[in-house]
N, C-alpha and C. Protein backbone atom coordinates (compact mmCIF):
# COMPACT_ATOMS: atom_id res chain seq x y z
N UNK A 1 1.14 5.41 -22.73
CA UNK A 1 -0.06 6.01 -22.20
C UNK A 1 0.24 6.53 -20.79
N UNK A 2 -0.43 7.90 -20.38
CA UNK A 2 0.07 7.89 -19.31
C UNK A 2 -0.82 8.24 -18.20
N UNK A 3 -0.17 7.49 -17.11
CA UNK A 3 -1.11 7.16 -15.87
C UNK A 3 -2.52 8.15 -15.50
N UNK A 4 -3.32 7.61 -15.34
CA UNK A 4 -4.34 8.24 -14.30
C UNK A 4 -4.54 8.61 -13.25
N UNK A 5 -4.37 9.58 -12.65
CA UNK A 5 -4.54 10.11 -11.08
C UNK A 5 -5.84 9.41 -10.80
N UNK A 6 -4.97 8.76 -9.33
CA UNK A 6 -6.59 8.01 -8.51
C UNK A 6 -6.37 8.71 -7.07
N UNK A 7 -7.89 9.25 -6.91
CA UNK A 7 -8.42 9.82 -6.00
C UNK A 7 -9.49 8.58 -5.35
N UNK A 8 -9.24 8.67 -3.75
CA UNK A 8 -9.75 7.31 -3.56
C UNK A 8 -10.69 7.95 -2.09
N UNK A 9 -12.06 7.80 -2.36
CA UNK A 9 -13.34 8.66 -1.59
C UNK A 9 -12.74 7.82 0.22
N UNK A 10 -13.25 8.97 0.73
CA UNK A 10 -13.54 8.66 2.00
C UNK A 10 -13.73 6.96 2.30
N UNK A 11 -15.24 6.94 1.89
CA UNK A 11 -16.10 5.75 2.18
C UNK A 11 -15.18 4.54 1.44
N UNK A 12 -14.99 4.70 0.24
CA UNK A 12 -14.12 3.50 -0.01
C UNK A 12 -12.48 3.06 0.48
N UNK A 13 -12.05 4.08 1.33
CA UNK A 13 -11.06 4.00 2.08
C UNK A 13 -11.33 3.33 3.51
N UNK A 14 -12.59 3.14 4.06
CA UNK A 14 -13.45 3.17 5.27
C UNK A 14 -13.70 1.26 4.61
N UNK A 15 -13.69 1.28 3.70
CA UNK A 15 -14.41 -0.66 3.06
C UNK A 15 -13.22 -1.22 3.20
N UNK A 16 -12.15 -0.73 2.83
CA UNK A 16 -10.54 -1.18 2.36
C UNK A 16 -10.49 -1.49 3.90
N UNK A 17 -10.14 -0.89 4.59
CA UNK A 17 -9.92 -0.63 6.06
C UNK A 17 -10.43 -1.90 7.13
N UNK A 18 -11.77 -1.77 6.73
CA UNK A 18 -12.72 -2.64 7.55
C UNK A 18 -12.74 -4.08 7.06
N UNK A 19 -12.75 -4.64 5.86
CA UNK A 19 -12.12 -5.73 5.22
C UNK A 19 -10.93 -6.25 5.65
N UNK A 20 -10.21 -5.64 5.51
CA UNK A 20 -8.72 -5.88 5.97
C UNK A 20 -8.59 -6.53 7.32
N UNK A 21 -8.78 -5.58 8.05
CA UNK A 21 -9.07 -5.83 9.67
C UNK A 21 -9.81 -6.99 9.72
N UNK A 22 -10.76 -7.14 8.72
CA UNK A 22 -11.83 -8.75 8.84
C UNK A 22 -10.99 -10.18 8.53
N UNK A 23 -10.13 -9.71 7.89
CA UNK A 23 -9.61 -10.73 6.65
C UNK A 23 -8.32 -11.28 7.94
N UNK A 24 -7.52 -10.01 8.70
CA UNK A 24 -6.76 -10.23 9.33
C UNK A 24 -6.52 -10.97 10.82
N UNK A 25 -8.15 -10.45 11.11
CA UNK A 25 -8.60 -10.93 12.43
C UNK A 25 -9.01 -12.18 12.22
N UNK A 26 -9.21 -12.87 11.12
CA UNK A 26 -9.34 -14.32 10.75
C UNK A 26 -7.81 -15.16 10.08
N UNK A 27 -7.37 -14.60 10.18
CA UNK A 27 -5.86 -14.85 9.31
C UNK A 27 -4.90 -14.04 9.62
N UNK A 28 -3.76 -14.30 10.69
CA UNK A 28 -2.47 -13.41 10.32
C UNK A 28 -1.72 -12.73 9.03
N UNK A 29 -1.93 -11.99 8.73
CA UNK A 29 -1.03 -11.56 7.18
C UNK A 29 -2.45 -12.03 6.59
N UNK A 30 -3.03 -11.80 6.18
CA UNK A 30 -4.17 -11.90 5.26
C UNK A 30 -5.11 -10.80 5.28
N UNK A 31 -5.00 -9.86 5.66
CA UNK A 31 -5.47 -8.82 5.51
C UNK A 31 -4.75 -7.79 4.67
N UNK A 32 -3.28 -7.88 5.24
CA UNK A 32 -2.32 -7.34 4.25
C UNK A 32 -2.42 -7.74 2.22
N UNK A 33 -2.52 -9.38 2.98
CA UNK A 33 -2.59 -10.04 1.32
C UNK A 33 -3.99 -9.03 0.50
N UNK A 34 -4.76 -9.20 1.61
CA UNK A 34 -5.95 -8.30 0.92
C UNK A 34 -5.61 -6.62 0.08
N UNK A 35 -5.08 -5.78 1.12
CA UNK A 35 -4.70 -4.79 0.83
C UNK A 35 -3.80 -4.79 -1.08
N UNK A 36 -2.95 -5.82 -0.95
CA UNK A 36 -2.05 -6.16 -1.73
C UNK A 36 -2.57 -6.23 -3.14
N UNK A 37 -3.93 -7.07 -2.97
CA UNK A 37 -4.78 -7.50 -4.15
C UNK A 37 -5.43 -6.21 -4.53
N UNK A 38 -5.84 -5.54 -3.65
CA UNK A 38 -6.17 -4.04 -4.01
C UNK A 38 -5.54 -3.01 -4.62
N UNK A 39 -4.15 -2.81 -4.03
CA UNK A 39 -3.45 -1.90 -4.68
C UNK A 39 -2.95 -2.44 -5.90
N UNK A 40 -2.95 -3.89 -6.10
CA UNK A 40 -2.88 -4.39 -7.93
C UNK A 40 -4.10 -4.30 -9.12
N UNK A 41 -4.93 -4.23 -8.53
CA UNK A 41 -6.45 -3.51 -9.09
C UNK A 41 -6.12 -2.34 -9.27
N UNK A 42 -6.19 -1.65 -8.21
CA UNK A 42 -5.86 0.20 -8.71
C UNK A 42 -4.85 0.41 -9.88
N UNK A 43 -3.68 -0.22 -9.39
CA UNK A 43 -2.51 -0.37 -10.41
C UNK A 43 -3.31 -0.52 -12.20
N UNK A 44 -3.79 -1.58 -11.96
CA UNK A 44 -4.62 -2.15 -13.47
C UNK A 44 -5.38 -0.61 -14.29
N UNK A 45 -6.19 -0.34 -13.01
CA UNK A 45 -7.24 1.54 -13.21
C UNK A 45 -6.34 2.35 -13.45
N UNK A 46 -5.30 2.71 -13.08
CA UNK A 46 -4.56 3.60 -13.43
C UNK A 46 -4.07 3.46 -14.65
N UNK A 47 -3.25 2.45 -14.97
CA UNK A 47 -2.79 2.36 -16.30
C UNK A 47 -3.60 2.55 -17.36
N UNK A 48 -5.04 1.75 -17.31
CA UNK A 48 -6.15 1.92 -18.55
C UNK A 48 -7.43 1.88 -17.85
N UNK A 49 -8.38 3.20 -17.19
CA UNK A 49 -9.43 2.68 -16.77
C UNK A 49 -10.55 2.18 -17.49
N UNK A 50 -9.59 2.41 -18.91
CA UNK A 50 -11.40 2.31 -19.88
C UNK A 50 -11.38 0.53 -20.05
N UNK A 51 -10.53 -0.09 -19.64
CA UNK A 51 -10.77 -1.90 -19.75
C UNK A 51 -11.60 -1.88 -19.32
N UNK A 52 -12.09 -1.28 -18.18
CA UNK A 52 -13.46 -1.93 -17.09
C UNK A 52 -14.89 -1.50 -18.22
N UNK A 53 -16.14 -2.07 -17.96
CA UNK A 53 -17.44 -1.68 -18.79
C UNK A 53 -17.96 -0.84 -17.57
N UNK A 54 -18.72 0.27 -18.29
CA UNK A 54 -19.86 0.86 -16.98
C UNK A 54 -20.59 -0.07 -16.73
N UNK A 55 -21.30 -0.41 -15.34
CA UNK A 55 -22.04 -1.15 -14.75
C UNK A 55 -23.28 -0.43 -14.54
N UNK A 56 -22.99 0.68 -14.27
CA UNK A 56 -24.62 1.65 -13.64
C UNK A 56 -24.05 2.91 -14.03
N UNK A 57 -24.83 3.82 -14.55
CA UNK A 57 -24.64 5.34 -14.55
C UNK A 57 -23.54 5.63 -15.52
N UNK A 58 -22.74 5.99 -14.51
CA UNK A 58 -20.86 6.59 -14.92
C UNK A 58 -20.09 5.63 -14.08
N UNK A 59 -20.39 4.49 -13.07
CA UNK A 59 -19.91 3.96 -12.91
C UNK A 59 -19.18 2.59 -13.31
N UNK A 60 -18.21 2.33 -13.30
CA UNK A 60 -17.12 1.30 -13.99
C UNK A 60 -16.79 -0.06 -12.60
N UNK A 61 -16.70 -1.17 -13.05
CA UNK A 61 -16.38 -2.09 -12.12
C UNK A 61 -14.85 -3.04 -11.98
N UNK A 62 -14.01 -2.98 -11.05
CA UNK A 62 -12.99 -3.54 -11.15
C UNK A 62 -12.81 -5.34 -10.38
N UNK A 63 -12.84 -6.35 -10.50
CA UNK A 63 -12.83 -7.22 -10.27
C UNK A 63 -11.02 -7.53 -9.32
N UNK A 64 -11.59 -7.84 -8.21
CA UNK A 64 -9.85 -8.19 -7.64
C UNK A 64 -9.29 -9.69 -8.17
N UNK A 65 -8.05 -9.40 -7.92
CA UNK A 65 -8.02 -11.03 -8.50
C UNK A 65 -8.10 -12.35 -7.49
N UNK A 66 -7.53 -12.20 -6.16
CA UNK A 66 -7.91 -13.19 -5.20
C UNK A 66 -8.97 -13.32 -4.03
N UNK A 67 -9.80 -12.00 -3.85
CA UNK A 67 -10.60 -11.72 -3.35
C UNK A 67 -11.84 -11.56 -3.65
N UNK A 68 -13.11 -11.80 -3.20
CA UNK A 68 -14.15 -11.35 -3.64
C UNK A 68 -14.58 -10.05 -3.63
N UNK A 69 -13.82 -9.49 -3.82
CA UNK A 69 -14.04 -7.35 -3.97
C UNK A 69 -14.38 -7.05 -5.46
N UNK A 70 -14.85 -6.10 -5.58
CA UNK A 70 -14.83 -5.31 -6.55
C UNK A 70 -14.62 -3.67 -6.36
N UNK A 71 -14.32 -3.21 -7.10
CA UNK A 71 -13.86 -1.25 -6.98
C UNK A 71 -14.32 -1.00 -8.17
N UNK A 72 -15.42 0.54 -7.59
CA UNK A 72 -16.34 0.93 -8.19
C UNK A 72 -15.32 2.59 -8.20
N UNK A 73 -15.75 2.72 -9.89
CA UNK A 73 -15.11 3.91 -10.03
C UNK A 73 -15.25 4.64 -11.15
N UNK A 74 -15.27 5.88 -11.29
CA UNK A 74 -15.73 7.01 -12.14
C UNK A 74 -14.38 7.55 -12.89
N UNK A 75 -14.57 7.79 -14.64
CA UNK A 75 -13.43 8.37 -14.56
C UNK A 75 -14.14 10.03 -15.18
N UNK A 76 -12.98 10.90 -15.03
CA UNK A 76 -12.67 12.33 -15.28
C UNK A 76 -11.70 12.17 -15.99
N UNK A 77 -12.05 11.62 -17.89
CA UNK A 77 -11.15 11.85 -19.12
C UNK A 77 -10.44 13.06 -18.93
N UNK A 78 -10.95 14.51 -19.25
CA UNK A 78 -10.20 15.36 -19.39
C UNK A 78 -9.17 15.99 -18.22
N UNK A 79 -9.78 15.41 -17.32
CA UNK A 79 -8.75 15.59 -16.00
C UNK A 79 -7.59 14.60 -15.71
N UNK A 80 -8.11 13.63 -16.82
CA UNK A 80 -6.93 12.36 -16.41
C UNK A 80 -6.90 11.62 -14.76
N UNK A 81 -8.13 11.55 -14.16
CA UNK A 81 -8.33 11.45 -12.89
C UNK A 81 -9.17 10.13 -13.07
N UNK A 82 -8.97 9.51 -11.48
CA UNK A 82 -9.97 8.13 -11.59
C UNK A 82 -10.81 8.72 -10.43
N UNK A 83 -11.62 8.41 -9.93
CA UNK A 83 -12.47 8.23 -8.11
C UNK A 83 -12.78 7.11 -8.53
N UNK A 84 -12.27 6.22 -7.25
CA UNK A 84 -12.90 5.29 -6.74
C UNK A 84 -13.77 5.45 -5.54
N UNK A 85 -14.96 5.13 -5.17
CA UNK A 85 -16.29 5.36 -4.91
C UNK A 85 -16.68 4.21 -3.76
N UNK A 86 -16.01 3.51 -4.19
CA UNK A 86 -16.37 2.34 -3.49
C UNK A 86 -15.47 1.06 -3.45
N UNK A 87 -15.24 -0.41 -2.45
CA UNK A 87 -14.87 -1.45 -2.44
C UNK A 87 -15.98 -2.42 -1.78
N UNK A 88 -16.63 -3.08 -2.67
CA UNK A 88 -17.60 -3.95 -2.45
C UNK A 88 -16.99 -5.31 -2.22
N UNK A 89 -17.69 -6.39 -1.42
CA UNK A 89 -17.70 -7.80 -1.43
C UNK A 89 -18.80 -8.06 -2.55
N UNK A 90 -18.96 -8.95 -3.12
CA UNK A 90 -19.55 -9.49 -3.84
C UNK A 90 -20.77 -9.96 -3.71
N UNK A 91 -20.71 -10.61 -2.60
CA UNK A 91 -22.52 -10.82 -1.60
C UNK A 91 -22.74 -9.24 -1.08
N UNK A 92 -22.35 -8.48 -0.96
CA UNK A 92 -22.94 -7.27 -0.16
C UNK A 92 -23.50 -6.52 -1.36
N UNK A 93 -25.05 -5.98 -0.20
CA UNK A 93 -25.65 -5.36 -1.22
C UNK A 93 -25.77 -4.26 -1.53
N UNK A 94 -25.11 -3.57 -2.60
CA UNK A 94 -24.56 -2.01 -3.02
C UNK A 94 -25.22 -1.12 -2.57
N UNK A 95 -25.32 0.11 -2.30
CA UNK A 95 -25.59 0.88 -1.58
C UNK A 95 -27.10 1.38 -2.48
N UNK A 96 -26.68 1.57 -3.75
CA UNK A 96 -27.57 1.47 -4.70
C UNK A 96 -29.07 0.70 -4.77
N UNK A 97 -29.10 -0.12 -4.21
CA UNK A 97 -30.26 -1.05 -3.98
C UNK A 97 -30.66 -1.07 -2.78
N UNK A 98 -29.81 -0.65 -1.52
CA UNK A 98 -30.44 -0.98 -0.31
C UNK A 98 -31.59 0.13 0.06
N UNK A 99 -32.22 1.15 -0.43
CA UNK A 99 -33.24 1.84 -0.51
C UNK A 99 -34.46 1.36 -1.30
N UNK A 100 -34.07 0.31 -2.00
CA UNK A 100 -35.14 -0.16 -3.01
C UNK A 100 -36.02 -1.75 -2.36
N UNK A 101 -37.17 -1.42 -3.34
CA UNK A 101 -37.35 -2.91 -3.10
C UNK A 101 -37.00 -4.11 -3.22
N UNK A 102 -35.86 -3.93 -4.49
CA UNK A 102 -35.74 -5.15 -5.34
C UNK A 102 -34.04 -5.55 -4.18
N UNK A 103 -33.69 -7.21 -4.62
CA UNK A 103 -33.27 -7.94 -4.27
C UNK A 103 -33.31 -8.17 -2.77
């Protein structure tokens, strides 16, 4: 099967970033570890994005494996393309809801 081009948005490059720096400024090398756990997620999306279930819309959810993140991401079948959209913590509340009433 062959790979998926991942295109990775602004804003979720801006979560990666700011995490990291969080993870690091509390832990030497642990921000890196973070990064690490991420680019093995993407790795996972690329190879097969259709493992993940849609969660909302067109969007798909990726679970990290040592972190509490998740990566939110859209695919473009006929383009063979991924966007990722987003890198969430797990307590944070998606962008999706923070206009609403609920939770």
């Amino acid at each position: 099967m062959k790979r998926f081009k991942i295109i990775v948005s602004s804003s979720a490059l801006t979560d990666v970033k700011e995490a990291a720096q969080w993870y690091h400024s509390q832990q030497k090398g642990l921000g890196k570890k973070f990064k690490e756990d991420i680019k093995l997620a993407i790795s996972s999306i690329a190879l097969n994005p259709f493992f993940a279930s849609v969660k909302y819309e067109n969007i798909r959810t990726v679970s990290c494996k040592h972190f509490p993140y998740s990566i939110h991401f859209e695919i473009d079948k006929p383009a063979k393309t991924v966007r990722i959209t987003a890198v969430f913590h797990f307590n944070r509340k998606p962008f999706w809801l923070k206009d609403s009433g609920t939770i």
